[in-house]
Each structure stands twice: as C-alpha cells, then as structure tokens.
C-alpha atoms as a PDB file:
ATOM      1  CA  UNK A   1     173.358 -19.200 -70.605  1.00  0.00           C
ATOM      2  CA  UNK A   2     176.884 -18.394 -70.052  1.00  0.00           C
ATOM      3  CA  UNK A   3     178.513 -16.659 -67.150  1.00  0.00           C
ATOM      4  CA  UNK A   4     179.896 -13.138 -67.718  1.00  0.00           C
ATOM      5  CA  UNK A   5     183.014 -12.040 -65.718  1.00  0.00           C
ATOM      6  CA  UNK A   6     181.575  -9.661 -63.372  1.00  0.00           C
ATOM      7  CA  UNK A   7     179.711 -11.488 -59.980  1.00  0.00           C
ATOM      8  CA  UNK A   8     177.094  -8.670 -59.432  1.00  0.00           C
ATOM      9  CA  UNK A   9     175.905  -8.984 -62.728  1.00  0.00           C
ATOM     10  CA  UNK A  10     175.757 -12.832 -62.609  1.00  0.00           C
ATOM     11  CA  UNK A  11     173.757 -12.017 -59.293  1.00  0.00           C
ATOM     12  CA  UNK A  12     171.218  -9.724 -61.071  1.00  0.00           C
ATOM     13  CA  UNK A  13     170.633 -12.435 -63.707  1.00  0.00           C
ATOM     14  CA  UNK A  14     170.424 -14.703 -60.942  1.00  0.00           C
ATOM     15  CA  UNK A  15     167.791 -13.062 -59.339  1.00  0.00           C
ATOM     16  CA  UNK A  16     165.637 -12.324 -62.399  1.00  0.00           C
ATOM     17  CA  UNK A  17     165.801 -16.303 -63.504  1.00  0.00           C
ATOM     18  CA  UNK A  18     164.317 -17.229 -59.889  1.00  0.00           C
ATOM     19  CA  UNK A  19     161.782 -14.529 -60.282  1.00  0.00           C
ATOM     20  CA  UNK A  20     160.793 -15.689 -63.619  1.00  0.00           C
ATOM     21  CA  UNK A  21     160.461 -19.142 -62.236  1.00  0.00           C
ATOM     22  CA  UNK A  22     158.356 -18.120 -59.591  1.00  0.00           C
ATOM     23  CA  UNK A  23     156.312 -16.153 -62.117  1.00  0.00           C
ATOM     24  CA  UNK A  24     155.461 -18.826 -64.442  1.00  0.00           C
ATOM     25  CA  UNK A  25     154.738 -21.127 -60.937  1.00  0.00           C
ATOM     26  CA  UNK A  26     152.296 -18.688 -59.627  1.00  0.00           C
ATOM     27  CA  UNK A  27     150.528 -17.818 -62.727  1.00  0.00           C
ATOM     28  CA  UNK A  28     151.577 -21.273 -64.875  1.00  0.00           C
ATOM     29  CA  UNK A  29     152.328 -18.533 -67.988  1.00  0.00           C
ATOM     30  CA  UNK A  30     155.651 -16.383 -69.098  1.00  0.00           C
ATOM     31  CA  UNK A  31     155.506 -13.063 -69.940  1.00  0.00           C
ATOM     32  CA  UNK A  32     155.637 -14.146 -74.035  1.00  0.00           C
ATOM     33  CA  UNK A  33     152.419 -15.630 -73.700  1.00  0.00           C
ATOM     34  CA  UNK A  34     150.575 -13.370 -70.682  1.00  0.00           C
ATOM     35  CA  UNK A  35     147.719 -11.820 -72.697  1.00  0.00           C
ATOM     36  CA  UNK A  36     146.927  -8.653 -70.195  1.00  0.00           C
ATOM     37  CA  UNK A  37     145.999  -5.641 -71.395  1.00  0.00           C
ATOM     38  CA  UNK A  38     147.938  -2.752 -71.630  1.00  0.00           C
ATOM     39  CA  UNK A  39     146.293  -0.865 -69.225  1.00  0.00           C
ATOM     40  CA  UNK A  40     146.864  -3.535 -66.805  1.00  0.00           C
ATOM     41  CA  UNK A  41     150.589  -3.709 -67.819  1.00  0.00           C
ATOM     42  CA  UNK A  42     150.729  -0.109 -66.967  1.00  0.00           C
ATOM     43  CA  UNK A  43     148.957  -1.039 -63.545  1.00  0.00           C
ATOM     44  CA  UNK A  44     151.068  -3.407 -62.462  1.00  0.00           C
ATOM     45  CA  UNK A  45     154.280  -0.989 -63.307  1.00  0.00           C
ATOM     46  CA  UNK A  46     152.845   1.493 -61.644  1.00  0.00           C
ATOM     47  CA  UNK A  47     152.295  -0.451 -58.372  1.00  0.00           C
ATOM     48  CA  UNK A  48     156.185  -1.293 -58.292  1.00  0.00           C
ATOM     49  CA  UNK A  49     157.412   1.906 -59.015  1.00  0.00           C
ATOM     50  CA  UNK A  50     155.424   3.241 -55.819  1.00  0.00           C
ATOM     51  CA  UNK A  51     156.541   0.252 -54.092  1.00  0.00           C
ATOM     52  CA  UNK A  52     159.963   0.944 -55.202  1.00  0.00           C
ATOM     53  CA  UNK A  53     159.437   4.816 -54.166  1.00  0.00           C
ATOM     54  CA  UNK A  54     158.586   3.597 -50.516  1.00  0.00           C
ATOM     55  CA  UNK A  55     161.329   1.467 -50.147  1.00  0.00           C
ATOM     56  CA  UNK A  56     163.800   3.988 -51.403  1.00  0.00           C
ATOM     57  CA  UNK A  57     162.412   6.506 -48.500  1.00  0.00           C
ATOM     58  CA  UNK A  58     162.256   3.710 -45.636  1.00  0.00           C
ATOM     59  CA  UNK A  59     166.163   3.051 -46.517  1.00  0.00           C
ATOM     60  CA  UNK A  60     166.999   6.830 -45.864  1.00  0.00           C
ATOM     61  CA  UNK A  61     165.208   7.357 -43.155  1.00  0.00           C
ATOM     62  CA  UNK A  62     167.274   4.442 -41.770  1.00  0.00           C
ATOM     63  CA  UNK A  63     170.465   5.750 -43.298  1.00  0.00           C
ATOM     64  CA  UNK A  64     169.440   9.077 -41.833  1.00  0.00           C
ATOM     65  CA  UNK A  65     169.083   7.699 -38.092  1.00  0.00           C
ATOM     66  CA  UNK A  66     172.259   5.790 -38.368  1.00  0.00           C
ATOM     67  CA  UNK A  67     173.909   8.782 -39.657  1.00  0.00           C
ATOM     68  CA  UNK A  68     172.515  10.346 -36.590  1.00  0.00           C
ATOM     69  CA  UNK A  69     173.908   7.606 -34.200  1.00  0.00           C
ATOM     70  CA  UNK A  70     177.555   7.612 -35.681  1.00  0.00           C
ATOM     71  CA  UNK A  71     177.788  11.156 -36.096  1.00  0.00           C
ATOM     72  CA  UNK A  72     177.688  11.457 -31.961  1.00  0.00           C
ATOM     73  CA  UNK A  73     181.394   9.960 -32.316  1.00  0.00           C
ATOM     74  CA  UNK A  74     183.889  12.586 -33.595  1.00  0.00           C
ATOM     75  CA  UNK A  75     186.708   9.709 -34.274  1.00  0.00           C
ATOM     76  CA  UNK A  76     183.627   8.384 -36.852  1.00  0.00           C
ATOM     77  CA  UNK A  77     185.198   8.917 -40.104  1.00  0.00           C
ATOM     78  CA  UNK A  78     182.078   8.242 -41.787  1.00  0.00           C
ATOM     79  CA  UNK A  79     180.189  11.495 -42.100  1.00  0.00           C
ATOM     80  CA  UNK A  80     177.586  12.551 -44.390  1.00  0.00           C
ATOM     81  CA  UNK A  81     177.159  15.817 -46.211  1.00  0.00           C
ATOM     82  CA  UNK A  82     173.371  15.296 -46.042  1.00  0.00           C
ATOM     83  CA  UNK A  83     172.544  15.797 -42.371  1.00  0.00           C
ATOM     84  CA  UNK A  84     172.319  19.419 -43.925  1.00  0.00           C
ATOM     85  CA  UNK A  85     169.561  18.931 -45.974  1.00  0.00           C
ATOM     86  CA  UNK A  86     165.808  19.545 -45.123  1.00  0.00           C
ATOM     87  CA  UNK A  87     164.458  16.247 -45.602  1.00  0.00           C
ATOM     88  CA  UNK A  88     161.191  15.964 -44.597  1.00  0.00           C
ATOM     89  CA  UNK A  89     160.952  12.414 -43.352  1.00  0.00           C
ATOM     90  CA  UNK A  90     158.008  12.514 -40.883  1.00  0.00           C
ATOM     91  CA  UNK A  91     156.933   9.003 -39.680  1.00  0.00           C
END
C-alpha cells in the first residue's frame, strides 16, 4: 500500500493495520471471514461507541480542570469560552 502525502493520515492507517493484525492474532480470523451475527455486530458497536462516549467525557473533565488551573493566571493567553457552560461533570 502506498503512502499518501499527509502524516496523520499515514498514522490513522497505521494504526488500523496494527489493529487488524492484532485482530486476526487474537481471534486467528479477519473480518471477511468472521461469521457473527448481526446482532452481535451491533453488540460489539455498541460497546465502543459507549466506550468512546466515556472517554470523550473523562478528556473534558480533564480539559475542564486544566482550564481551571491556567485560568488562575491572567498573563494565560489560553482561555476558554466554555468555563461558562453548565456542564454537569459530577465524579
């Protein structure tokens, strides 16, 4: 497979070629020839979109606290227009 010109694309594709490696060493099949259902297709989506929603909510709580910490320095010019917002991060 050839390169493209753009690095954080060639990272993506990267990334998905390792995955699929590890795939196919974990389970010793590719996707062309896993014979799940579709229900359990759907499954397994759906547990990786709510992992995907948690991860998405730990990073901006983080971002939030940070924002926090460098918003206590006025020469910060880094500011968010979110510290507004009623987010309701509870942990």
């Amino acid at each position: 497979m050839s390169k493209i010109n753009d690095k954080i694309i060639n990272r993506v594709i990267d990334k998905i070629q390792k995955r699929a490696e590890a795939g196919y060493k974990k389970y010793g099949v590719g996707l062309d020839k896993d014979e799940q259902s579709l229900d359990t297709w759907l499954n397994h989506l759906q547990e990786e979109l709510m992992d995907a929603a948690n991860y998405i909510e730990k990073i901006r709580a983080v971002l939030i606290e940070e924002d926090k910490k460098i918003s206590k320095y006025p020469e910060s010019s880094w500011t968010s227009d979110t510290t507004d917002q009623n987010w309701d991060i509870t942990y």
